[in-house]
PDB file of N, CA and C in Angstrom:
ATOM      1  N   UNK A   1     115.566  83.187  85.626  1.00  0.00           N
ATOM      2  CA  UNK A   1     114.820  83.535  84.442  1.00  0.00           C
ATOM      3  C   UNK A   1     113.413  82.938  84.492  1.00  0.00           C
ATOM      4  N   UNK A   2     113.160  81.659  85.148  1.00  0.00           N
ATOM      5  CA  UNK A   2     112.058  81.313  85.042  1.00  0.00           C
ATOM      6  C   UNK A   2     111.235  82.121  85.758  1.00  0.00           C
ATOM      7  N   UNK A   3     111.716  82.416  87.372  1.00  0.00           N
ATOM      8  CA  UNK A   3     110.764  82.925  87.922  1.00  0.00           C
ATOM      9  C   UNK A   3     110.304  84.196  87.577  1.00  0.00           C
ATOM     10  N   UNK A   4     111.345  85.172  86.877  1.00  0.00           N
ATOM     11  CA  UNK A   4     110.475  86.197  85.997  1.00  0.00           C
ATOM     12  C   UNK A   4     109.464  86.191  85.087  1.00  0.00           C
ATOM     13  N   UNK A   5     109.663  84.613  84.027  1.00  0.00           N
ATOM     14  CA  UNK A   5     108.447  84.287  83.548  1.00  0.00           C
ATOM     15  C   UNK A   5     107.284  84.151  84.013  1.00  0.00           C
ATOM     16  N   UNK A   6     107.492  83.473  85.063  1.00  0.00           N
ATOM     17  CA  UNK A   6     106.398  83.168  86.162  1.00  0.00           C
ATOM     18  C   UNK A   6     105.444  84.306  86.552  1.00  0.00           C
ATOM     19  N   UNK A   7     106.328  85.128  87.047  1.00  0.00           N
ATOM     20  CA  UNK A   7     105.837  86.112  87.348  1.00  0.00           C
ATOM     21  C   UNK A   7     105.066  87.271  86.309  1.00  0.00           C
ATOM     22  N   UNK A   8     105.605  87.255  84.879  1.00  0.00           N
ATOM     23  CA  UNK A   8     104.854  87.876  83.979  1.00  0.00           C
ATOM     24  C   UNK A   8     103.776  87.451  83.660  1.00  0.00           C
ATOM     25  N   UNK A   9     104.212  86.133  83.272  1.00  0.00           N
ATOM     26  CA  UNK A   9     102.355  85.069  83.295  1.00  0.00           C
ATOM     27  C   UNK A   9     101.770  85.766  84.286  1.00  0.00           C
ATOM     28  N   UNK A  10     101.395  85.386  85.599  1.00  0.00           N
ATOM     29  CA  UNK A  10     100.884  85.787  86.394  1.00  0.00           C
ATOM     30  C   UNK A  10     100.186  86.806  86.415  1.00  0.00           C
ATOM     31  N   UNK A  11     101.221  88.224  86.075  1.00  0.00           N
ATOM     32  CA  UNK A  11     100.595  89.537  85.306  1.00  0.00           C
ATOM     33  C   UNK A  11      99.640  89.655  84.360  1.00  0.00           C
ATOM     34  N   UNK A  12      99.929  88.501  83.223  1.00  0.00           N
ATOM     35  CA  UNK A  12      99.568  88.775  82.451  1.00  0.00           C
ATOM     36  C   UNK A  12      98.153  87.533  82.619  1.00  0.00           C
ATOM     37  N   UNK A  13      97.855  86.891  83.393  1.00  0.00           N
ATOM     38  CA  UNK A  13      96.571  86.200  84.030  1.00  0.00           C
ATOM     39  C   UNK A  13      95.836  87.482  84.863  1.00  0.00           C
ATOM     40  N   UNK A  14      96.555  88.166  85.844  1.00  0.00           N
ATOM     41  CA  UNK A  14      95.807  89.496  86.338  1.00  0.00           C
ATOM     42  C   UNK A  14      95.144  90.523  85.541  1.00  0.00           C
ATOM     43  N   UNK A  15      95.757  90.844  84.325  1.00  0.00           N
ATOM     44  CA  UNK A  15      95.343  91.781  83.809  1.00  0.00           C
ATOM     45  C   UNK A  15      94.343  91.139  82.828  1.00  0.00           C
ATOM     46  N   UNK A  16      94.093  89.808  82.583  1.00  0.00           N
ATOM     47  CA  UNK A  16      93.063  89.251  81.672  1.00  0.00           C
ATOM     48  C   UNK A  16      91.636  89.177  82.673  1.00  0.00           C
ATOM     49  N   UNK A  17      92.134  88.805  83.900  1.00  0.00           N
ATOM     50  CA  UNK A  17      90.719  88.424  85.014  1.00  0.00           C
ATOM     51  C   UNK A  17      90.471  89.830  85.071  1.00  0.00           C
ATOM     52  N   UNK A  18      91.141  90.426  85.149  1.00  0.00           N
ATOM     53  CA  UNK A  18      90.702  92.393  85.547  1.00  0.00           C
ATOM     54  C   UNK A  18      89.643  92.361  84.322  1.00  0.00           C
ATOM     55  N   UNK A  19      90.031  92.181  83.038  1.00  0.00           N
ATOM     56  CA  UNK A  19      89.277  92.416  81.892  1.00  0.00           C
ATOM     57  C   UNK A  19      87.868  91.958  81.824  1.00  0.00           C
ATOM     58  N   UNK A  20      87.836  90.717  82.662  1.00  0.00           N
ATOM     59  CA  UNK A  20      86.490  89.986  82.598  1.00  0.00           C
ATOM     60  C   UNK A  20      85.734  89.805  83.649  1.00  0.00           C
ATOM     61  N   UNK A  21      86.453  90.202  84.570  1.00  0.00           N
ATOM     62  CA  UNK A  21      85.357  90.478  85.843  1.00  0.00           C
ATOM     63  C   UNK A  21      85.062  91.624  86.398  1.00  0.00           C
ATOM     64  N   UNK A  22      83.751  91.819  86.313  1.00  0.00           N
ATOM     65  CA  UNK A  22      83.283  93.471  86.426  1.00  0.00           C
ATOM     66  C   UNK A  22      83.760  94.439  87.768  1.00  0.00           C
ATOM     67  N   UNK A  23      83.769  93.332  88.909  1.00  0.00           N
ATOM     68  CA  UNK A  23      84.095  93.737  90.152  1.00  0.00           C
ATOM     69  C   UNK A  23      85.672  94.012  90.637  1.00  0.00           C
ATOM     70  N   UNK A  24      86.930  93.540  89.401  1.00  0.00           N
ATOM     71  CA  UNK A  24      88.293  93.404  89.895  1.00  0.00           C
ATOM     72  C   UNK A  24      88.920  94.464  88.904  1.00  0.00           C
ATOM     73  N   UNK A  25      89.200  95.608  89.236  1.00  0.00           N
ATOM     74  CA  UNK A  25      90.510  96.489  88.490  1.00  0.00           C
ATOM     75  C   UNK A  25      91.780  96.399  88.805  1.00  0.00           C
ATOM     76  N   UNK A  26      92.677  96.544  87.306  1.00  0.00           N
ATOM     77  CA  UNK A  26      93.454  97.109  87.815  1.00  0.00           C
ATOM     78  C   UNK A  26      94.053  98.170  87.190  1.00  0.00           C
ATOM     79  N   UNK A  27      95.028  99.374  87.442  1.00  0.00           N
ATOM     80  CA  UNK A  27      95.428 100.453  86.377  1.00  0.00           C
ATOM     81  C   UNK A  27      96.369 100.365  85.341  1.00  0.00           C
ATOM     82  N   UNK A  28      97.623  99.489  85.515  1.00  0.00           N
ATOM     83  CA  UNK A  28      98.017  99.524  84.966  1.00  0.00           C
ATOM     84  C   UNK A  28      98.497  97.950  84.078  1.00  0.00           C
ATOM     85  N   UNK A  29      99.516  97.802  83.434  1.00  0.00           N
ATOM     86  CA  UNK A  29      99.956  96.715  83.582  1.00  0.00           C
ATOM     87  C   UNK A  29     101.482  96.419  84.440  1.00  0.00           C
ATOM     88  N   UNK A  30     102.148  97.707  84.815  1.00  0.00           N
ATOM     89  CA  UNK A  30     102.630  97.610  85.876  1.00  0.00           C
ATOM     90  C   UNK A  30     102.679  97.533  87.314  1.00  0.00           C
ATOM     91  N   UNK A  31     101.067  97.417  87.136  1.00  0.00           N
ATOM     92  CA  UNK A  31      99.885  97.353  88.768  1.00  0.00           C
ATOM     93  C   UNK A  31     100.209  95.833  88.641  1.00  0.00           C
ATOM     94  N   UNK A  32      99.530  95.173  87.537  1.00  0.00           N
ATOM     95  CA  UNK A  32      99.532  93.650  87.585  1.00  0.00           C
ATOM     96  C   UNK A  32     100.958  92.891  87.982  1.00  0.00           C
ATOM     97  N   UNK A  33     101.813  93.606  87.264  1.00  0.00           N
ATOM     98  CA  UNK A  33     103.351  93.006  87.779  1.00  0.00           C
ATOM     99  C   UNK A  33     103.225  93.024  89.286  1.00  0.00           C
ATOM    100  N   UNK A  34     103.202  94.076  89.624  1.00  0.00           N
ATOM    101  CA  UNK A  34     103.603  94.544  91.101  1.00  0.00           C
ATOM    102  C   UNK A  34     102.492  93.278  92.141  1.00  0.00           C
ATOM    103  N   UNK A  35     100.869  92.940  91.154  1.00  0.00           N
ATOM    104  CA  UNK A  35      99.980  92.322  91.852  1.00  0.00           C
ATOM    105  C   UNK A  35     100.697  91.029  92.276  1.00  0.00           C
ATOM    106  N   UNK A  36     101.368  90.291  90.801  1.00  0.00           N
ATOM    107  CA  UNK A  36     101.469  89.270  90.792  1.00  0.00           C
ATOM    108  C   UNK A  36     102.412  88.848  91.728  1.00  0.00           C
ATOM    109  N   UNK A  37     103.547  90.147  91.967  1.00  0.00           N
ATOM    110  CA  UNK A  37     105.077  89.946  93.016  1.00  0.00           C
ATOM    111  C   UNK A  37     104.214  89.794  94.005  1.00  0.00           C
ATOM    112  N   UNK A  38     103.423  91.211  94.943  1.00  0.00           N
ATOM    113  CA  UNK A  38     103.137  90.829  96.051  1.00  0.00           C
ATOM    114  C   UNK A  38     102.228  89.290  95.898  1.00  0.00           C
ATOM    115  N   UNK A  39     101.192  89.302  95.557  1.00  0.00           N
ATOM    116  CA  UNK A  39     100.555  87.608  95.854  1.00  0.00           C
ATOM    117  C   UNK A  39     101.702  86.725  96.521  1.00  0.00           C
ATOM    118  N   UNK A  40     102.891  86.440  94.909  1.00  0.00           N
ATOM    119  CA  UNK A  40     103.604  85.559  95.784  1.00  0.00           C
ATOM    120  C   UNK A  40     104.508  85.698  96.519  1.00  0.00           C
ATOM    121  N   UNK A  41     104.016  86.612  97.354  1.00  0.00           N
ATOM    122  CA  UNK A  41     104.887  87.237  98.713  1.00  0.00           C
ATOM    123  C   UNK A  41     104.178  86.757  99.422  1.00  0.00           C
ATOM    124  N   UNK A  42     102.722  87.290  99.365  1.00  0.00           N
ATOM    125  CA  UNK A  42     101.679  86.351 100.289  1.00  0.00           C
ATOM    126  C   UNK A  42     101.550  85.616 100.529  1.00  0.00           C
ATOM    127  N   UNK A  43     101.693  84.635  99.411  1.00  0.00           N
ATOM    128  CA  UNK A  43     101.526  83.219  99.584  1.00  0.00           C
ATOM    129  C   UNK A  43     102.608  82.439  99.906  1.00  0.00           C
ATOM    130  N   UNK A  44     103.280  83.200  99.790  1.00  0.00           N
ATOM    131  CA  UNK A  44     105.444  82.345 100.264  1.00  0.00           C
ATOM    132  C   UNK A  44     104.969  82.792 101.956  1.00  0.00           C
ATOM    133  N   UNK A  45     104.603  83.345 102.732  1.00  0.00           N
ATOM    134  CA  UNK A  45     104.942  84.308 103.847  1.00  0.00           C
ATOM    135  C   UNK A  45     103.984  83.802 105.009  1.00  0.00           C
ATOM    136  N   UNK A  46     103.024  84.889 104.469  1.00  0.00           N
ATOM    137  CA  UNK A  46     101.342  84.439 105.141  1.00  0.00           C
ATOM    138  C   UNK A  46     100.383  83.314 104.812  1.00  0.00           C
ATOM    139  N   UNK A  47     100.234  82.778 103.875  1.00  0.00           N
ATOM    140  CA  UNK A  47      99.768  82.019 103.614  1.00  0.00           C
ATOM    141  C   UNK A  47      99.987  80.556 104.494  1.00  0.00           C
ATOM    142  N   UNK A  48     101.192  80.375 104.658  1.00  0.00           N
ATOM    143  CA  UNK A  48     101.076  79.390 105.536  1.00  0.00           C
ATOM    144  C   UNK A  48     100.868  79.644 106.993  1.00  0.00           C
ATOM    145  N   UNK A  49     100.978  80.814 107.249  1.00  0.00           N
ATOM    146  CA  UNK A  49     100.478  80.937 108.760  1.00  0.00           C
ATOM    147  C   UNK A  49      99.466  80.651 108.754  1.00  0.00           C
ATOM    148  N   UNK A  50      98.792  81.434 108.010  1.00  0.00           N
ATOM    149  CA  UNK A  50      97.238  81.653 107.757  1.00  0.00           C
ATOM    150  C   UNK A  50      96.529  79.953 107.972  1.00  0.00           C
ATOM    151  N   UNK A  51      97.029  79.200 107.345  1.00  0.00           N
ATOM    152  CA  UNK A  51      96.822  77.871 106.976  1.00  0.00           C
ATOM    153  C   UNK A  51      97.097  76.651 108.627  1.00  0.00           C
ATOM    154  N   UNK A  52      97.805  77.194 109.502  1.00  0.00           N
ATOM    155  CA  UNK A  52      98.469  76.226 110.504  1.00  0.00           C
ATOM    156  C   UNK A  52      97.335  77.035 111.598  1.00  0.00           C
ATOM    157  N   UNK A  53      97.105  78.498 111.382  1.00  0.00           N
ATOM    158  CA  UNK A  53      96.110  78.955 112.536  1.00  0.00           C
ATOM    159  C   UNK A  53      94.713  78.666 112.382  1.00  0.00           C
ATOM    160  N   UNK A  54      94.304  78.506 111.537  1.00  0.00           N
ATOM    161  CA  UNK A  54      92.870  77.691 110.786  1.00  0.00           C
ATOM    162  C   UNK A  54      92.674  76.172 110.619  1.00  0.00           C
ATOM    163  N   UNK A  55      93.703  75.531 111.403  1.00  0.00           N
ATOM    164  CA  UNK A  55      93.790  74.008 110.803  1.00  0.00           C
ATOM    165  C   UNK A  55      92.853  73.571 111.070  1.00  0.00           C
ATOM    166  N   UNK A  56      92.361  73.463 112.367  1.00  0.00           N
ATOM    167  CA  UNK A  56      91.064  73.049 112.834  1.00  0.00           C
ATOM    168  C   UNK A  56      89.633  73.205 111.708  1.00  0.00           C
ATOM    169  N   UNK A  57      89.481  74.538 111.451  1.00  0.00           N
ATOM    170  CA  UNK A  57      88.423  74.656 110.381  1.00  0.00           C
ATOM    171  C   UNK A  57      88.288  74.142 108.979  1.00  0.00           C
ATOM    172  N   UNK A  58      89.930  74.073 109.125  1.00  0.00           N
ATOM    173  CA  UNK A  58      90.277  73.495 107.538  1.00  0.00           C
ATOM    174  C   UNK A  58      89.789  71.752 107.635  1.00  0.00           C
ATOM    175  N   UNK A  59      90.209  71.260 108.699  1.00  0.00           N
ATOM    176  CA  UNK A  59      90.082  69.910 108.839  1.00  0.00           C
ATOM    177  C   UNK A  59      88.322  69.612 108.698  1.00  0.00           C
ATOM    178  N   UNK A  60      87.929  70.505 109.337  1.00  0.00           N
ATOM    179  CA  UNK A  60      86.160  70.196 109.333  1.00  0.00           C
ATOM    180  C   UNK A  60      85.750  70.382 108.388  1.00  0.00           C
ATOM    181  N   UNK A  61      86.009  71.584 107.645  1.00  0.00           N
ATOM    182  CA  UNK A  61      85.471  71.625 105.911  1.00  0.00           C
ATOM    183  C   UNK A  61      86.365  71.066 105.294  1.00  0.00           C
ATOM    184  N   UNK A  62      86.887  69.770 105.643  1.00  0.00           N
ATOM    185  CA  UNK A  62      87.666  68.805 104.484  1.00  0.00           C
ATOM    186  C   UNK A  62      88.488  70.241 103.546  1.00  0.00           C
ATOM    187  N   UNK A  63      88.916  70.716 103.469  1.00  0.00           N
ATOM    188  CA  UNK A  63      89.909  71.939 102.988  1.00  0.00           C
ATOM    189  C   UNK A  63      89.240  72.967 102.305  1.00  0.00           C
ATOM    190  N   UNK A  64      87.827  73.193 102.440  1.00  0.00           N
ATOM    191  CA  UNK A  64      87.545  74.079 101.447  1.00  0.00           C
ATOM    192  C   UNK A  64      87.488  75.446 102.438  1.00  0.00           C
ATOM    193  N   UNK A  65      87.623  75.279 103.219  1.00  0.00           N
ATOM    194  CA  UNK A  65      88.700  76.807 104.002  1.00  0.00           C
ATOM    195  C   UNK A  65      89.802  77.554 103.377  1.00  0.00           C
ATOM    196  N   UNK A  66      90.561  76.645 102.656  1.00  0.00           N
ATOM    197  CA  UNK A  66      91.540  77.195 102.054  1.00  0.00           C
ATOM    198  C   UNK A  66      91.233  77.851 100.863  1.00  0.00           C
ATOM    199  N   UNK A  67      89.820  77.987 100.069  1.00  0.00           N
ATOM    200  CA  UNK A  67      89.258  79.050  99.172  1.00  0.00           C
ATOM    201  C   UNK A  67      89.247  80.025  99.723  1.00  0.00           C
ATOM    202  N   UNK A  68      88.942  79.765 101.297  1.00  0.00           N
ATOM    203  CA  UNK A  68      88.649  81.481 101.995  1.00  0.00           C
ATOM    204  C   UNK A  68      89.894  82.252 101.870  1.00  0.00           C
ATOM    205  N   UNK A  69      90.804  81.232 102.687  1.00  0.00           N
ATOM    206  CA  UNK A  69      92.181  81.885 103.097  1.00  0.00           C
ATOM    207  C   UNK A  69      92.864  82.361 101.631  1.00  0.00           C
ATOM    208  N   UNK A  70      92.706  81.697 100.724  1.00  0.00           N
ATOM    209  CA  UNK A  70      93.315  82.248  99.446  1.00  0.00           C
ATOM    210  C   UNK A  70      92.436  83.766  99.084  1.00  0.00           C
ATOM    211  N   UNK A  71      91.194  83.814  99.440  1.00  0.00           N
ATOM    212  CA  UNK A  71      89.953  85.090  99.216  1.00  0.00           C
ATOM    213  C   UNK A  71      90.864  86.267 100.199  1.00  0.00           C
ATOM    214  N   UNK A  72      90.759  85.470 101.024  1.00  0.00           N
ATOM    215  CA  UNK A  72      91.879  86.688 102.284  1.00  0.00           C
ATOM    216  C   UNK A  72      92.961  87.041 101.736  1.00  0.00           C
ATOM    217  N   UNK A  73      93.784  86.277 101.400  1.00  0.00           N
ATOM    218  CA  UNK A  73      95.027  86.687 100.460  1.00  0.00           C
ATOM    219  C   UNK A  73      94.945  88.188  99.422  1.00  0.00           C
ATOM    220  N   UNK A  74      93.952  87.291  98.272  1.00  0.00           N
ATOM    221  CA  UNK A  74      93.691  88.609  97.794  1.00  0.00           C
ATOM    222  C   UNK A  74      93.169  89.835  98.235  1.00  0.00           C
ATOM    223  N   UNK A  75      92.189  89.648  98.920  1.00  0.00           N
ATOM    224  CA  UNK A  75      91.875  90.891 100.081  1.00  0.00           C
ATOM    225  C   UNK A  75      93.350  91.827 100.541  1.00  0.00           C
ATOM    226  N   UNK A  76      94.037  90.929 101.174  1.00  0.00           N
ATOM    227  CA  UNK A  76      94.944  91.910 101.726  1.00  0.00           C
ATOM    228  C   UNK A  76      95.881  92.629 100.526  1.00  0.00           C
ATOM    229  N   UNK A  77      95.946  91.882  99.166  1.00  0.00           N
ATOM    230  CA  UNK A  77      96.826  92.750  98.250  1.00  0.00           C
ATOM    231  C   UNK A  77      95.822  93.667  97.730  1.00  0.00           C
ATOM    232  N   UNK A  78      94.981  93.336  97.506  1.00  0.00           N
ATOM    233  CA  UNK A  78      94.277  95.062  97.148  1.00  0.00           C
ATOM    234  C   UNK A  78      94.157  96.021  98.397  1.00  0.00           C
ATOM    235  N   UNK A  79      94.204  95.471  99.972  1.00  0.00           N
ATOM    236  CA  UNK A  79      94.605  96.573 100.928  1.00  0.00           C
ATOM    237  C   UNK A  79      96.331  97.252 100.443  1.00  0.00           C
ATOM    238  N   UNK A  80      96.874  96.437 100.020  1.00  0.00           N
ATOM    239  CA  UNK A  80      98.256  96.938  99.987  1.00  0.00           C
ATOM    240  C   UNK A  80      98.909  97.590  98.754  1.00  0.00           C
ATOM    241  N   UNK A  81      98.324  97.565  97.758  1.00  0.00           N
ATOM    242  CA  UNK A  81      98.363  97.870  96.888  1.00  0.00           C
ATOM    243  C   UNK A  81      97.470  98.947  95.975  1.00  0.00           C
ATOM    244  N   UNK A  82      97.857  99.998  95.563  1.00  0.00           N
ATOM    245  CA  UNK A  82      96.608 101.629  94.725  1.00  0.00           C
ATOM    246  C   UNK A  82      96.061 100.960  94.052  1.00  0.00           C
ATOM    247  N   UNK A  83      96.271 100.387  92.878  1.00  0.00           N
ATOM    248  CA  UNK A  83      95.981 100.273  91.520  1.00  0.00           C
ATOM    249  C   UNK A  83      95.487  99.266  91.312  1.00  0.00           C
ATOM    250  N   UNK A  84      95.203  97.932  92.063  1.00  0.00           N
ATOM    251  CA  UNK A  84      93.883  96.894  92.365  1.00  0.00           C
ATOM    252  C   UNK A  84      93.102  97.103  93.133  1.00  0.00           C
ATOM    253  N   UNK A  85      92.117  96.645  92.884  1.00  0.00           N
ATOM    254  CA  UNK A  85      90.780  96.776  93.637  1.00  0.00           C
ATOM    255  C   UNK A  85      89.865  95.328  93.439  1.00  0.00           C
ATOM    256  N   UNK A  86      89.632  94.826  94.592  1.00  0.00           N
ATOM    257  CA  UNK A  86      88.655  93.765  94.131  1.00  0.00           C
ATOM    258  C   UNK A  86      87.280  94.269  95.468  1.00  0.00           C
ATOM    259  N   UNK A  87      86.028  94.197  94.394  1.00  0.00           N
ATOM    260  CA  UNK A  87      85.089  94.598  95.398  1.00  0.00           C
ATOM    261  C   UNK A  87      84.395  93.333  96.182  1.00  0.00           C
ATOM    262  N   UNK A  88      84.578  93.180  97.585  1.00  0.00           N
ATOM    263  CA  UNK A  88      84.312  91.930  98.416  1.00  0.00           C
ATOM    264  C   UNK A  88      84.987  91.143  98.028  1.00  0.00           C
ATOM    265  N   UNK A  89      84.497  89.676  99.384  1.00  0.00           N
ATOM    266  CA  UNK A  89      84.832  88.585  99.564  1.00  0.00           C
ATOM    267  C   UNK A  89      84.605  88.069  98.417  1.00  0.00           C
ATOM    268  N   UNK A  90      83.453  87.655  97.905  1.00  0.00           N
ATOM    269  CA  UNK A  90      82.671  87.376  96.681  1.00  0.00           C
ATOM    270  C   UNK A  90      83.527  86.977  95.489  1.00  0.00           C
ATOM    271  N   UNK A  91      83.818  88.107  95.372  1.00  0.00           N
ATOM    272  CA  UNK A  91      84.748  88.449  93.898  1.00  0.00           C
ATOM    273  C   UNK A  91      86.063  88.067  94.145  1.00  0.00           C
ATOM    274  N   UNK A  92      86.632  88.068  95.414  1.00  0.00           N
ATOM    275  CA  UNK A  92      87.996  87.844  95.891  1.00  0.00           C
ATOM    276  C   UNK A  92      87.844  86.221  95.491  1.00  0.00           C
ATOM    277  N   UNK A  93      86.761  85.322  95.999  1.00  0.00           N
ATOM    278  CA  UNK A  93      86.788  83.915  95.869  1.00  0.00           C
ATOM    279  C   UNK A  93      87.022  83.402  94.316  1.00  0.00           C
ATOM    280  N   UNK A  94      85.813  84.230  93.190  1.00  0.00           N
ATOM    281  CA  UNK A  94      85.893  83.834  91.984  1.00  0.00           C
ATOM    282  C   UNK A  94      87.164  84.486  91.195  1.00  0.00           C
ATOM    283  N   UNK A  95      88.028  85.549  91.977  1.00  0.00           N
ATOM    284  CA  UNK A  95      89.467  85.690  90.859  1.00  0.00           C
ATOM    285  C   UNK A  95      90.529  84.904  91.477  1.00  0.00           C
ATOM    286  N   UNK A  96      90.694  84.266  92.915  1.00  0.00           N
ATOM    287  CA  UNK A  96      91.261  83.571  93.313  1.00  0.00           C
ATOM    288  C   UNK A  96      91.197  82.136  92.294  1.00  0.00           C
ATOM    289  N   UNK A  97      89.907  81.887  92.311  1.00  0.00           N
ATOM    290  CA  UNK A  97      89.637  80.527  91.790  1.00  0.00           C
ATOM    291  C   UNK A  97      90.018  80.622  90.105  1.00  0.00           C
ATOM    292  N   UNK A  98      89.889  81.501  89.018  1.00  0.00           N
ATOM    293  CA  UNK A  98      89.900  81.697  87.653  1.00  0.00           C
ATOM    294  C   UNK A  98      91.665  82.084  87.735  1.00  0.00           C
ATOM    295  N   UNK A  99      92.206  83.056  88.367  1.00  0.00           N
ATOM    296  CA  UNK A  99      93.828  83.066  88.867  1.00  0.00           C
ATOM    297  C   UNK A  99      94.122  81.402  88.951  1.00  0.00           C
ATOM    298  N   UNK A 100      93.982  81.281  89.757  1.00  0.00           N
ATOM    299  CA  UNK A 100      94.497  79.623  90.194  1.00  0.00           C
ATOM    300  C   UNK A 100      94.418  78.987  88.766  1.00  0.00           C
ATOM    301  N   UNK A 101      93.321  79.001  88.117  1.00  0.00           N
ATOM    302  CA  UNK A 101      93.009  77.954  86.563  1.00  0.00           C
ATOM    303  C   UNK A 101      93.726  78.678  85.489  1.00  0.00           C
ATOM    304  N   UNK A 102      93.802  79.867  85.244  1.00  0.00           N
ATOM    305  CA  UNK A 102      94.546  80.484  84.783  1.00  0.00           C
ATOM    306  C   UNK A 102      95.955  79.981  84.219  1.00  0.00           C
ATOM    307  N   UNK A 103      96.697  80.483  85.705  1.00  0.00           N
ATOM    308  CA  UNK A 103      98.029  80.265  86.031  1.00  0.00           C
ATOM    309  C   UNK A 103      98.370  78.982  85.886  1.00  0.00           C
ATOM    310  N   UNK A 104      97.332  77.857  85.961  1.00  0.00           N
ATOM    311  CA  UNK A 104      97.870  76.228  85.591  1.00  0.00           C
ATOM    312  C   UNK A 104      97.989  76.214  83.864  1.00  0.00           C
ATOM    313  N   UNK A 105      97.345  76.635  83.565  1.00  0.00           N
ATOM    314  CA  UNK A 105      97.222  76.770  82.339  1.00  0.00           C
ATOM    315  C   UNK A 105      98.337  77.285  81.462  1.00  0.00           C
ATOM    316  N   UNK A 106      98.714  78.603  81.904  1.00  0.00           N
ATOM    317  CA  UNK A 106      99.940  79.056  81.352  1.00  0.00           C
ATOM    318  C   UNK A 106     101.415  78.538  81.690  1.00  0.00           C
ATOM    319  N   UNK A 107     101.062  78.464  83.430  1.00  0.00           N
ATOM    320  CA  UNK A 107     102.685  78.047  83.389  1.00  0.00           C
ATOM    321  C   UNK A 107     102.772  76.112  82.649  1.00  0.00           C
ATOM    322  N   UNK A 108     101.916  75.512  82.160  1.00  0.00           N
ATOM    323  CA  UNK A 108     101.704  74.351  81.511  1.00  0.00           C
ATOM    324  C   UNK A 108     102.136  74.205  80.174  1.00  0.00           C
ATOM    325  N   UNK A 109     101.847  75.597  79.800  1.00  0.00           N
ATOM    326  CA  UNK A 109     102.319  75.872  78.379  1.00  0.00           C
ATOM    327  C   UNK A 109     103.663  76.312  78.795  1.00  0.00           C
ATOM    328  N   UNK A 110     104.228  77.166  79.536  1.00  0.00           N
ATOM    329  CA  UNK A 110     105.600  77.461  79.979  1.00  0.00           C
ATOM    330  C   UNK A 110     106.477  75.874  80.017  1.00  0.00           C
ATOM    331  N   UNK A 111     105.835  75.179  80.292  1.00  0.00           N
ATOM    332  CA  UNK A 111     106.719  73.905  80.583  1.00  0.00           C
ATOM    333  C   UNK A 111     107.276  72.754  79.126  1.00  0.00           C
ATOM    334  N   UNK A 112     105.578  73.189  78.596  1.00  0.00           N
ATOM    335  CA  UNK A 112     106.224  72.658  77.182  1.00  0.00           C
ATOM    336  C   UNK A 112     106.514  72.974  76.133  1.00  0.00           C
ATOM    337  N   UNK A 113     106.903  74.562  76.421  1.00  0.00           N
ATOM    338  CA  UNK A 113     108.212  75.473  75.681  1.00  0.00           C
ATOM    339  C   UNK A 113     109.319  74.945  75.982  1.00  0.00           C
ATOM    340  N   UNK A 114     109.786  74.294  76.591  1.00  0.00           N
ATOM    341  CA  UNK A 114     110.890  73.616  76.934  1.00  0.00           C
ATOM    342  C   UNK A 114     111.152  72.426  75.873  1.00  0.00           C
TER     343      UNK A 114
END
């Protein structure tokens, strides 16, 4: 049950950043569900590859590589997905980064519904 919550938050963080950033759509709010599953497919999967084949770069920029690799992330779910769209790297970095603040935010409040 939680992780369905999780996962609606999530949606429901996608479909708010869609709202406020000029460069990120999405169509539906069953686009955002579907956004939020794949991400954390991505990030359960690829993400750590992504992360062990870059170590080197990561180590030299003290970790701020891992903004990219999270930018890549989203990149590849709007390749994989109709109904998101994020235009460039650019925009991939600032909904990665507002997603990320987002999602602390809500699932924070998720915790002290408890």
């Amino acid at each position: 049950m939680k992780l369905i919550l999780r996962i609606l938050l999530s949606a429901l963080a996608v479909v708010i950043l869609s709202k406020i950033l000029p460069h990120v759509s999405v169509d539906s709010y069953l686009t955002a569900i579907i956004v939020a599953l794949v991400l954390s497919l991505l990030n359960f999967i690829v993400k750590p590859i992504l992360v062990i084949l870059t170590l080197p770069v990561t180590l030299i920029t003290f970790g701020l590589f891992l903004l990219i690799i999270n930018a890549i992330i989203i990149l590849l779910a709007d390749e994989l997905i109709a109904g998101f769209s994020v235009d460039g790297i650019w925009w991939a970095l600032l909904f990665s980064l507002l997603l990320s603040f987002l999602q602390s935010i809500l699932f924070s409040l998720l915790k002290e519904g408890k």
